[in-house]
C-alpha atoms as a PDB file:
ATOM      1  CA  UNK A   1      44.401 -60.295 -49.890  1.00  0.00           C
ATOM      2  CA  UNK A   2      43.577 -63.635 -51.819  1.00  0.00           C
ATOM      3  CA  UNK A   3      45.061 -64.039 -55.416  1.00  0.00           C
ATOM      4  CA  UNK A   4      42.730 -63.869 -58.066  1.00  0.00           C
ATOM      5  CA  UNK A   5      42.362 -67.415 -59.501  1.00  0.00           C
ATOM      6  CA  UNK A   6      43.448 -68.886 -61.760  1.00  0.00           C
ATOM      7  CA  UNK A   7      42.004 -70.086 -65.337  1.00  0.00           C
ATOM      8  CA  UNK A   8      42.010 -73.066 -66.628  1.00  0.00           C
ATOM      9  CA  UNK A   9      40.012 -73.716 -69.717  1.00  0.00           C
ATOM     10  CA  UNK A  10      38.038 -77.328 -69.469  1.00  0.00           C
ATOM     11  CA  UNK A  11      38.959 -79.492 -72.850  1.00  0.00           C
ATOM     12  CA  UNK A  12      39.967 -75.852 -73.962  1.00  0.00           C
ATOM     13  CA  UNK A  13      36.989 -73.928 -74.921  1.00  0.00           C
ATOM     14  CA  UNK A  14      33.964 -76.632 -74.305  1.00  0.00           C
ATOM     15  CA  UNK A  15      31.067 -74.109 -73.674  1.00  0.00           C
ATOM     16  CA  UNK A  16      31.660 -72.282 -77.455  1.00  0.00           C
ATOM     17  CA  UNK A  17      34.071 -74.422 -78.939  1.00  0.00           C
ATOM     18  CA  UNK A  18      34.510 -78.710 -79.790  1.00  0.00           C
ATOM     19  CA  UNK A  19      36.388 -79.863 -77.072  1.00  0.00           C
ATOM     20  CA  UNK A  20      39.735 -81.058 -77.454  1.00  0.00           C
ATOM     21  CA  UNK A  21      40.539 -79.452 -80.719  1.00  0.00           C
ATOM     22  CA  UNK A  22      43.099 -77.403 -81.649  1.00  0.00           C
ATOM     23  CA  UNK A  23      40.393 -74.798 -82.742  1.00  0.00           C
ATOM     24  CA  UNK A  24      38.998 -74.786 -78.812  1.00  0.00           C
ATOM     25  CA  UNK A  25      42.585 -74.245 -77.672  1.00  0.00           C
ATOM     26  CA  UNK A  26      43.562 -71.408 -79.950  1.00  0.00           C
ATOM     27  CA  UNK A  27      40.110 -69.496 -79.202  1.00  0.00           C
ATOM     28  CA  UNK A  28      40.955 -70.007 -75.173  1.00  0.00           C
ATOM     29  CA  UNK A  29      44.348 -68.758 -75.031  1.00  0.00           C
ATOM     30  CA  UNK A  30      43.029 -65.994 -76.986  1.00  0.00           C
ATOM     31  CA  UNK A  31      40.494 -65.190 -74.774  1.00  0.00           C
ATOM     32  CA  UNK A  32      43.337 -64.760 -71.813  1.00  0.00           C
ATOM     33  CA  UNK A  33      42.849 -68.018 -70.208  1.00  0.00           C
ATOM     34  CA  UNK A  34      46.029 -69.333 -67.527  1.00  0.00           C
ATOM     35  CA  UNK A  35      45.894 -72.815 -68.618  1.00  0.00           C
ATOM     36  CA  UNK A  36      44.222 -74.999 -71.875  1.00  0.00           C
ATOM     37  CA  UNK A  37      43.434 -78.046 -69.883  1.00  0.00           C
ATOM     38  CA  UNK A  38      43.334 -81.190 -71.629  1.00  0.00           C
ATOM     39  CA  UNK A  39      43.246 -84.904 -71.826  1.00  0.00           C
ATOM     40  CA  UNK A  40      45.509 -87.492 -73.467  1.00  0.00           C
ATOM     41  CA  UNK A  41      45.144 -91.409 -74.905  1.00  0.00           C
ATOM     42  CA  UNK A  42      47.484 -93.554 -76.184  1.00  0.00           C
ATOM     43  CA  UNK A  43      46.559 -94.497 -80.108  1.00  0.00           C
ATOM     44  CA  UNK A  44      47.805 -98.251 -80.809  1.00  0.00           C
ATOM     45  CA  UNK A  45      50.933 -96.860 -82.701  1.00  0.00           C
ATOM     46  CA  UNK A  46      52.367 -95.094 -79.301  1.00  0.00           C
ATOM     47  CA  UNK A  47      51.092 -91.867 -80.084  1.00  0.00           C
ATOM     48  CA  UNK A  48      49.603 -89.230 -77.844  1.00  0.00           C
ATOM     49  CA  UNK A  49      46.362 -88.551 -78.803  1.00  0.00           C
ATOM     50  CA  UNK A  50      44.286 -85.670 -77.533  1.00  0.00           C
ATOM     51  CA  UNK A  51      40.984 -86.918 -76.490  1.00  0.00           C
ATOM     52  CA  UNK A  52      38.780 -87.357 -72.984  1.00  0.00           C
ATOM     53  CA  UNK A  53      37.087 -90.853 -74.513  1.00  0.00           C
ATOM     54  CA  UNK A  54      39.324 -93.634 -75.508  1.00  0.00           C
ATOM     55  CA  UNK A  55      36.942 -94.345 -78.376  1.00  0.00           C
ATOM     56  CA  UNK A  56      34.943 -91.962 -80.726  1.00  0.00           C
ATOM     57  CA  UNK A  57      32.284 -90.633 -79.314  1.00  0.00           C
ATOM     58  CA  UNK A  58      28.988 -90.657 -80.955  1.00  0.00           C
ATOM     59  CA  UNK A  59      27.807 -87.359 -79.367  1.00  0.00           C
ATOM     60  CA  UNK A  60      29.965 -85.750 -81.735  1.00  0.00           C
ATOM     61  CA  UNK A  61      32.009 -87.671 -83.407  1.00  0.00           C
ATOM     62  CA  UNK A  62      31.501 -88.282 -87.408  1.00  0.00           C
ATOM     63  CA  UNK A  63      33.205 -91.626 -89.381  1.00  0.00           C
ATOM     64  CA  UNK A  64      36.135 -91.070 -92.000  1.00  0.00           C
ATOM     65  CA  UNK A  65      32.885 -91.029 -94.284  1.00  0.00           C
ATOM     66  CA  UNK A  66      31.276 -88.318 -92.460  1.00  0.00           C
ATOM     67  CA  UNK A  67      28.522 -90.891 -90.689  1.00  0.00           C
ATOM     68  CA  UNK A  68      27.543 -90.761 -87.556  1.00  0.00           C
ATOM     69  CA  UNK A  69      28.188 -93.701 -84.649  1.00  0.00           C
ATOM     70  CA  UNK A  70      25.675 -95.865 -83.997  1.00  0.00           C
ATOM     71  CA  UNK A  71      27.905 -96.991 -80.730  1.00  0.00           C
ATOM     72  CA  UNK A  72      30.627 -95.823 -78.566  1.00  0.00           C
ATOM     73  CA  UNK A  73      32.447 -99.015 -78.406  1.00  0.00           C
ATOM     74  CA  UNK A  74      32.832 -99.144 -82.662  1.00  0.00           C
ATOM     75  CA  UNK A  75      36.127 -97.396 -82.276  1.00  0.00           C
ATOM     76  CA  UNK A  76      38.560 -97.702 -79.626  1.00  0.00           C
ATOM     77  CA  UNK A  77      41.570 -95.958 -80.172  1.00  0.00           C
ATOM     78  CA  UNK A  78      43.947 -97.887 -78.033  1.00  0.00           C
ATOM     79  CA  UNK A  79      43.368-100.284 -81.219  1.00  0.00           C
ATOM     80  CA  UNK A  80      43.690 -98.094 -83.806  1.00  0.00           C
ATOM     81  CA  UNK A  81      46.623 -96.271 -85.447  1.00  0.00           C
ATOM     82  CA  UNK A  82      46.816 -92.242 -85.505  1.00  0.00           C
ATOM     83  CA  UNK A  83      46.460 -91.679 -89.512  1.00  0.00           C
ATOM     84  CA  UNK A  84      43.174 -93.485 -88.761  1.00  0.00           C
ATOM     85  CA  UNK A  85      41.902 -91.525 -85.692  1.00  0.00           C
ATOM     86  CA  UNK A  86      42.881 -88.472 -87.531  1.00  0.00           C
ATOM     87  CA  UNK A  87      40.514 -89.324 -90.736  1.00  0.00           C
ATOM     88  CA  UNK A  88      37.525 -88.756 -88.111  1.00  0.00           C
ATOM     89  CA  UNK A  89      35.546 -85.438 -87.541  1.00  0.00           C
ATOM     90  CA  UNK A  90      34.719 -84.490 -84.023  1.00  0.00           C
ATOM     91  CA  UNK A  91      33.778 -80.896 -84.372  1.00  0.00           C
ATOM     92  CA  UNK A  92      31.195 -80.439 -86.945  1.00  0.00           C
ATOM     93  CA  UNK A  93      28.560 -82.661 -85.131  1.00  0.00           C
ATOM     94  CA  UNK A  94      28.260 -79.914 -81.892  1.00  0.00           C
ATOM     95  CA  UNK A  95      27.378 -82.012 -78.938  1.00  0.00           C
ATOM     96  CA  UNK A  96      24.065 -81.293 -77.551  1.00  0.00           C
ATOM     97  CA  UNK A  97      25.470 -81.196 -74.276  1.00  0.00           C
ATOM     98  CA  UNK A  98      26.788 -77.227 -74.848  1.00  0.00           C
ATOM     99  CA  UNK A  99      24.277 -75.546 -77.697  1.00  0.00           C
ATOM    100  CA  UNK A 100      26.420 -72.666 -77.804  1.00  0.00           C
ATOM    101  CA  UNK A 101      29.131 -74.584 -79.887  1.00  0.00           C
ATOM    102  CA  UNK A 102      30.063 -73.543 -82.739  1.00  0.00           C
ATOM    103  CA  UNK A 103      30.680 -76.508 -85.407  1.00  0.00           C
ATOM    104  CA  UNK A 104      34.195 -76.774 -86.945  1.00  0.00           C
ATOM    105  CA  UNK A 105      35.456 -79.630 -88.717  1.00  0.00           C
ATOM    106  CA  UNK A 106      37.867 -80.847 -86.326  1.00  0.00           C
ATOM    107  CA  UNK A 107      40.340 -84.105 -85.976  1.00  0.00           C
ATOM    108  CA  UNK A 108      41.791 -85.326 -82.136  1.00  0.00           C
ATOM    109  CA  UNK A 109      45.284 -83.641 -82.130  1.00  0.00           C
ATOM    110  CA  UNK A 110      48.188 -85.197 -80.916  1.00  0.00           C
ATOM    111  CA  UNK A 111      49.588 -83.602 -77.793  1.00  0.00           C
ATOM    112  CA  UNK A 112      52.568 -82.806 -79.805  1.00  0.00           C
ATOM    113  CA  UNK A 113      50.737 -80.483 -82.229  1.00  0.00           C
ATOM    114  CA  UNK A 114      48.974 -78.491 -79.495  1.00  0.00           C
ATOM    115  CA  UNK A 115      51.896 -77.709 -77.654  1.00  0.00           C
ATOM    116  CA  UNK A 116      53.532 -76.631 -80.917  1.00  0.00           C
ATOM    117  CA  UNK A 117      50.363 -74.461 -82.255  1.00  0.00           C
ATOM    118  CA  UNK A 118      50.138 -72.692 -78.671  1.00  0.00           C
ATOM    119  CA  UNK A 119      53.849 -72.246 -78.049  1.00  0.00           C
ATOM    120  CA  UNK A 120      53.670 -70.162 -81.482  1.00  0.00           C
ATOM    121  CA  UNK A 121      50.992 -68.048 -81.259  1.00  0.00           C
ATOM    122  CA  UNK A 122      50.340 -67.804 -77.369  1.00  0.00           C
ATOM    123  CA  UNK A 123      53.840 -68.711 -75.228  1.00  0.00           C
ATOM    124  CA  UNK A 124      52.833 -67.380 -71.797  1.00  0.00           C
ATOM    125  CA  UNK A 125      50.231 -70.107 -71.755  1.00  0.00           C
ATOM    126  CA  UNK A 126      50.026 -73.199 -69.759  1.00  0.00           C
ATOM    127  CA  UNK A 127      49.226 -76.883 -70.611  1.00  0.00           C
ATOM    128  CA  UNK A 128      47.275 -78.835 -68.011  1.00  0.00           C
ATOM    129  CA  UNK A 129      47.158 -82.361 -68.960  1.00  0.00           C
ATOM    130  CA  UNK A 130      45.492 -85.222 -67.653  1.00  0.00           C
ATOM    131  CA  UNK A 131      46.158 -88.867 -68.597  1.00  0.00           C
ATOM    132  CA  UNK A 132      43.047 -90.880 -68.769  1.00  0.00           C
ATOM    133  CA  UNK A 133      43.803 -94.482 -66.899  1.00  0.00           C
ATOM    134  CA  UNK A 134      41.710 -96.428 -64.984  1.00  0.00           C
ATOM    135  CA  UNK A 135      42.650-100.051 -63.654  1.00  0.00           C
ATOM    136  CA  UNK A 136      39.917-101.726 -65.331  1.00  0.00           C
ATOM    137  CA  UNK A 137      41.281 -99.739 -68.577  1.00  0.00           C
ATOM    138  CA  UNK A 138      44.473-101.669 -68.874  1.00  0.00           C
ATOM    139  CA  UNK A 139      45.448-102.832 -72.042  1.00  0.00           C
ATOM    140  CA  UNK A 140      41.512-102.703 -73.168  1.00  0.00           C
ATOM    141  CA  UNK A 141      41.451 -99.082 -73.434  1.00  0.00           C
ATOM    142  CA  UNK A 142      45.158 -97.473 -72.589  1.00  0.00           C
ATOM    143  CA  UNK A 143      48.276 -99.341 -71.553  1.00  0.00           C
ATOM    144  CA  UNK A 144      49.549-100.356 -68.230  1.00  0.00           C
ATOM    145  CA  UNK A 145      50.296 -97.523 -65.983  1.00  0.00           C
ATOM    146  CA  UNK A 146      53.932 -97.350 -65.908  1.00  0.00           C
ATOM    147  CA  UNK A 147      53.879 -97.933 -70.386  1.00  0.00           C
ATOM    148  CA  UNK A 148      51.144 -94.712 -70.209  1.00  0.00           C
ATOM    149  CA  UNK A 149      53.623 -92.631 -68.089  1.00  0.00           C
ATOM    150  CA  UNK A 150      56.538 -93.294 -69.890  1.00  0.00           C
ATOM    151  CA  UNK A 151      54.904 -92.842 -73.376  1.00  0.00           C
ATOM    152  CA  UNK A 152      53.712 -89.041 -72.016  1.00  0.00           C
ATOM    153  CA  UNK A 153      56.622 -88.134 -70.182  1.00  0.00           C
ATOM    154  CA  UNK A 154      59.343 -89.024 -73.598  1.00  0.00           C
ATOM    155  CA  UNK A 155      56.536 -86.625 -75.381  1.00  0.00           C
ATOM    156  CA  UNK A 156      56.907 -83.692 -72.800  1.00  0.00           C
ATOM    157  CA  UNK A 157      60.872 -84.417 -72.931  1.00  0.00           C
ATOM    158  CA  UNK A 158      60.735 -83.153 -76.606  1.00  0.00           C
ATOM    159  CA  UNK A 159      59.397 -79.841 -75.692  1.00  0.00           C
ATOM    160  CA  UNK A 160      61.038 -76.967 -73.073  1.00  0.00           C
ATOM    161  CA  UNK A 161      58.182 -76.201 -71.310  1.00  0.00           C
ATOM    162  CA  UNK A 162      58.511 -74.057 -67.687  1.00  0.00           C
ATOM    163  CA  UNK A 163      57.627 -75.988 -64.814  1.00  0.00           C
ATOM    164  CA  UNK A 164      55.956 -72.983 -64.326  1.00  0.00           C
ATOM    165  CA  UNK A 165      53.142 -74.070 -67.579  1.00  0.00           C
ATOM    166  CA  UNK A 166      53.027 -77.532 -66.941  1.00  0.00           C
ATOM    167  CA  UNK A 167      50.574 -79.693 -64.832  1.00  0.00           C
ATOM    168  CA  UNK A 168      49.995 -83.466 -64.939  1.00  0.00           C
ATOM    169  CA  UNK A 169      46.804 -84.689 -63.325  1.00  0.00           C
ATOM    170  CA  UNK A 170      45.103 -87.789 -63.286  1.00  0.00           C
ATOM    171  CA  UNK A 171      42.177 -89.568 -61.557  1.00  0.00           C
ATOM    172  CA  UNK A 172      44.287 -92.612 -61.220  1.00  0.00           C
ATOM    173  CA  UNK A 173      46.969 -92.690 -58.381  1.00  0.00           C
ATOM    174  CA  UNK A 174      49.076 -95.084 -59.923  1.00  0.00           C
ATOM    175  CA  UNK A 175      49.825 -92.609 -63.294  1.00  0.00           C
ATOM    176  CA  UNK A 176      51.140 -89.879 -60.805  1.00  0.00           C
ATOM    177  CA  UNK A 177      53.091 -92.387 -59.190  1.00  0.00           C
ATOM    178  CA  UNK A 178      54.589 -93.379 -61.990  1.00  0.00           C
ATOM    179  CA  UNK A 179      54.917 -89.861 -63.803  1.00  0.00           C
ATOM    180  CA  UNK A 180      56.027 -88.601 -60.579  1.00  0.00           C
ATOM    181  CA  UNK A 181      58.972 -91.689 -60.391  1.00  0.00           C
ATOM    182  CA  UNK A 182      60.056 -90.266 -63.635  1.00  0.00           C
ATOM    183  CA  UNK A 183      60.337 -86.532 -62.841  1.00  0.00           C
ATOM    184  CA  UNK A 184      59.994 -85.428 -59.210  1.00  0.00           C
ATOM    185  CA  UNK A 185      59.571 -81.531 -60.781  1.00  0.00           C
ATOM    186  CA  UNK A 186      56.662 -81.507 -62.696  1.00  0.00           C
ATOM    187  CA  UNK A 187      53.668 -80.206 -60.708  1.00  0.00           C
ATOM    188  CA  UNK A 188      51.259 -82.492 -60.004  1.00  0.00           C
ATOM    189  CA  UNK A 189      47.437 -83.101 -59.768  1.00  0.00           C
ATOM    190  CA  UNK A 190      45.273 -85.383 -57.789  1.00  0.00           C
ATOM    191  CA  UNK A 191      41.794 -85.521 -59.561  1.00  0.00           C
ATOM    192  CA  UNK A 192      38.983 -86.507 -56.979  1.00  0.00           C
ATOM    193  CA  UNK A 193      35.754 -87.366 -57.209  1.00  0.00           C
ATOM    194  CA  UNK A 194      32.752 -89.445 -55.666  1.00  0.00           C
ATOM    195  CA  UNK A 195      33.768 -88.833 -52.323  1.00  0.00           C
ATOM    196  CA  UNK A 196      36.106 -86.173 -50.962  1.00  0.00           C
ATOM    197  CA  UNK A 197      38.763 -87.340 -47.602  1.00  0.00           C
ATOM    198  CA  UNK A 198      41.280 -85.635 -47.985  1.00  0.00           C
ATOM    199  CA  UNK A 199      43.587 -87.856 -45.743  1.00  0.00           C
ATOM    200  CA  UNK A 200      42.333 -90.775 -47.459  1.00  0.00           C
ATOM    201  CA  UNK A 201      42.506 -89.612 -50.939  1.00  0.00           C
ATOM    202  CA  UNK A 202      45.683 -88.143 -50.578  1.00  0.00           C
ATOM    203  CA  UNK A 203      46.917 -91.723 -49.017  1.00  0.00           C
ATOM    204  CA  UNK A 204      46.490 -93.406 -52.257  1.00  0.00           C
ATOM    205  CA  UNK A 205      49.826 -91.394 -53.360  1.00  0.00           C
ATOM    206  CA  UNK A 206      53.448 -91.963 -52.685  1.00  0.00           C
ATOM    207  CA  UNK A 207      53.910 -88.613 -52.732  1.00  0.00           C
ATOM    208  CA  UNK A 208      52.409 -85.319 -51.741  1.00  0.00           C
ATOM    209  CA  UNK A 209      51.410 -83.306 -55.096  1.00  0.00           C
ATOM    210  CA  UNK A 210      50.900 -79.926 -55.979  1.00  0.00           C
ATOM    211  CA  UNK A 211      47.318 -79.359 -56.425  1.00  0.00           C
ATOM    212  CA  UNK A 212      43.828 -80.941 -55.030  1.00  0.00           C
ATOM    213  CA  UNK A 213      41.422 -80.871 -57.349  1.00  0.00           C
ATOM    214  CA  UNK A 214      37.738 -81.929 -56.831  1.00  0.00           C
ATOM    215  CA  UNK A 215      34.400 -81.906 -58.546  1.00  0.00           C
ATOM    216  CA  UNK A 216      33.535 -78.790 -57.023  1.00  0.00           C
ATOM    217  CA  UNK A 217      29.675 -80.211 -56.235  1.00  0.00           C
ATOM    218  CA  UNK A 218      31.893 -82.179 -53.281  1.00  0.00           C
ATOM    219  CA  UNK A 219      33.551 -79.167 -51.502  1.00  0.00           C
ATOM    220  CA  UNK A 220      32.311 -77.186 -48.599  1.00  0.00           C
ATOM    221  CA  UNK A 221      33.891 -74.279 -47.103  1.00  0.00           C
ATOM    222  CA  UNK A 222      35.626 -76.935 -44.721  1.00  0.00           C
ATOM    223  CA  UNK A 223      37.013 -79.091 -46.991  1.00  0.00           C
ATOM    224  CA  UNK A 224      38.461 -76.292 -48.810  1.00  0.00           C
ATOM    225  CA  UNK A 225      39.995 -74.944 -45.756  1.00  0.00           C
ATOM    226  CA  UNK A 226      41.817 -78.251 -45.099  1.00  0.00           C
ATOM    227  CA  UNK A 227      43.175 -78.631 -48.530  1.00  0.00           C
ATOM    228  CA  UNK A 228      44.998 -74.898 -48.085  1.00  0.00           C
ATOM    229  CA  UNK A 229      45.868 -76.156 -44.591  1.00  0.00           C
ATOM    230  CA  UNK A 230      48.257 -78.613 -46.361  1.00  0.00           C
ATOM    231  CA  UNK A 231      49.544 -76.023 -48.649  1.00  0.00           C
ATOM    232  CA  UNK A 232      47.935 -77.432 -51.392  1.00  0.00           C
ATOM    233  CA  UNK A 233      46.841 -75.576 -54.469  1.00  0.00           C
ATOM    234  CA  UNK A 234      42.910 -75.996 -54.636  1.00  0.00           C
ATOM    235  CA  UNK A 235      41.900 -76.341 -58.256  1.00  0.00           C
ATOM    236  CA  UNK A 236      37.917 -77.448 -58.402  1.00  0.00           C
ATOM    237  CA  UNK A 237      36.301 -78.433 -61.458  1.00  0.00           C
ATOM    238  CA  UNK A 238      34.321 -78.393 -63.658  1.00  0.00           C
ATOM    239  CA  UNK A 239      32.457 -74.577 -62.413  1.00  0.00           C
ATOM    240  CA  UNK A 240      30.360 -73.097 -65.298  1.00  0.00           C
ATOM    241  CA  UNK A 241      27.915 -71.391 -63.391  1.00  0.00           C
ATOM    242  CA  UNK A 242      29.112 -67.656 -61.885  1.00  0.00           C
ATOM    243  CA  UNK A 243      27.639 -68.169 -58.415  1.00  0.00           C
ATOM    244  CA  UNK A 244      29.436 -71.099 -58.422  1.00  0.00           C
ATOM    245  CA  UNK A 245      32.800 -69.420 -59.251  1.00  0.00           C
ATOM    246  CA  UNK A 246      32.141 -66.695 -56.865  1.00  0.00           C
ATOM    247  CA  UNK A 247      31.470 -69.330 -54.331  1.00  0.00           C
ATOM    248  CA  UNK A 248      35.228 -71.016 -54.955  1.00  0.00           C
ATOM    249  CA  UNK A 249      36.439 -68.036 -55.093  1.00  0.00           C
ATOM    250  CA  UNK A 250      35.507 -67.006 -51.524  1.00  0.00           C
ATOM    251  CA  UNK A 251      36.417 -70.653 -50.581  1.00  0.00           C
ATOM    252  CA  UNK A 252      39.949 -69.929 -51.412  1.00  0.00           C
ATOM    253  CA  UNK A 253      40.317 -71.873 -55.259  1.00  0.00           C
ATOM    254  CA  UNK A 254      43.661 -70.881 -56.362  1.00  0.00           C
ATOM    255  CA  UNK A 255      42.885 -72.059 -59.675  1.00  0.00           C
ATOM    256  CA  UNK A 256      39.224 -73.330 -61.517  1.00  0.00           C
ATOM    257  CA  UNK A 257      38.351 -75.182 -64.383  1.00  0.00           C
ATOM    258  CA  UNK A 258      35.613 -74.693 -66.454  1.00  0.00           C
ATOM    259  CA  UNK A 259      33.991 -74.829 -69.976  1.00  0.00           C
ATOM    260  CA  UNK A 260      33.065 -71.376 -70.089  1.00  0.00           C
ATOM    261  CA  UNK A 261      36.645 -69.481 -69.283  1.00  0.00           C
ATOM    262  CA  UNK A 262      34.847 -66.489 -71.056  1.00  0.00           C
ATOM    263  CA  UNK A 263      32.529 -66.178 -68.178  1.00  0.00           C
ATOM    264  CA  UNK A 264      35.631 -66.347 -65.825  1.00  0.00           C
ATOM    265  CA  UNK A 265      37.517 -64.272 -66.874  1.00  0.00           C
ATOM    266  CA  UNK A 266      34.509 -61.864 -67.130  1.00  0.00           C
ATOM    267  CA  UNK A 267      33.632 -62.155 -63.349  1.00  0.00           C
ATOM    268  CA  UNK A 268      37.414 -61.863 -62.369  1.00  0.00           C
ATOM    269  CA  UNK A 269      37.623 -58.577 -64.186  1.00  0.00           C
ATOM    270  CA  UNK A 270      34.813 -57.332 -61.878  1.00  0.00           C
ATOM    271  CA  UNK A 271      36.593 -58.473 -58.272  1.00  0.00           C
END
């Protein structure tokens, strides 16, 4: 009998919670979920910043006065120095994107400060991180891939996480590359999207990583099958509806991320 999957919450707690905040983290690990998954940016001073956009976002993002932003280019935070990112509020503007979010006045962590806040209060749970990059991103919006790796990897040195809690993804083959050049032990995830080959999107690696994970709207039962075929770890994203997870489920997800881990871990508790 199939594993139950397992659950990995999408920018923590999106659905209920601002994304990316240590609020949204706390109130997933709370709720039971496997994983907080999360996304990390490099501020201008070398820091690792917890955010999905490398600027501030004006969907719900709020100036150091408490204004909002007339354009998502204003701030990018490759440019600007943490103390200055952390003077912004992205959590009492709720995005319209997920009514059900509750505003809290919210900075962008560091990375540092999330593992810290979870390792205290919930230890058993894991931290799956993905480093924005892209190619046309370099040094406009983060730094050059092997900089970005390095920057994240001394951060993760600092802390004595289990391999076991710990999972680097990344849209961008050349991060894992370089993460993976750094420490062969760290599971590792190949984002996908716009077109799923697994041969061909697995080619773009120098190595074979740990888990597959596509925008679930891309699989079919096929695809799914070849991914376990390879002895991969099948981790779609991102699967808020629960037809949808009952569908990966039966597809053979070993893991799932999703903005509404409440719902989740709901349906699992009726399988």
């Amino acid at each position: 009998m199939q594993s139950a999957p397992l659950v990995h919450g999408h920018r923590g707690f999106r659905g209920q919670w601002p994304e990316n905040t240590l609020t949204g983290f706390e109130k997933a690990a709370a709720l039971g979920v496997d994983f907080v998954e999360l996304d990390v940016v490099i501020s201008s001073d070398n820091k690792v910043v917890v955010s999905h956009d490398p600027y501030m976002n004006m969907k719900f993002c709020l100036d150091s006065a408490g204004n909002g932003i007339a354009d998502d280019q204003t701030f990018n935070l490759y440019k600007m120095r943490y103390e200055e990112i952390a003077r912004f509020d992205c959590g009492t503007k709720v995005n319209a994107d997920f009514p059900e979010q509750q505003a809290v006045a919210e900075r962008k962590p560091l990375l540092s400060e999330v593992i810290e806040s979870l390792q205290r209060s919930h230890p058993s749970v894991g931290f799956n991180i993905e480093i924005k990059s892209d190619e046309q991103g370099d040094n406009i919006y983060q730094p050059p891939p092997h900089r970005n790796a390095a920057l994240v990897m001394d951060l993760l040195n600092q802390f004595n996480l289990k391999k076991e809690l710990l999972i680097v993804q990344s849209f961008d083959p050349r991060i894992l590359d370089c993460m993976h050049a750094l420490d062969k032990h760290i599971p590792y995830s190949l984002l996908v999207e716009g077109e799923v080959n697994v041969a061909e999107n697995l080619s773009t690696l120098s190595f074979m990583p740990d888990y597959f994970a596509p925008d679930f709207t891309l699989l079919t039962v096929d695809i799914a099958s070849q991914i376990r075929a390879r002895g991969l770890r099948l981790m779609p994203w991102t699967v808020n509806e629960q037809s949808d997870m009952d569908l990966m489920i039966e597809w053979g997800a070993t893991d799932i991320i999703t903005d509404y881990p409440d719902r989740l871990v709901e349906q699992l508790k009726k399988r």
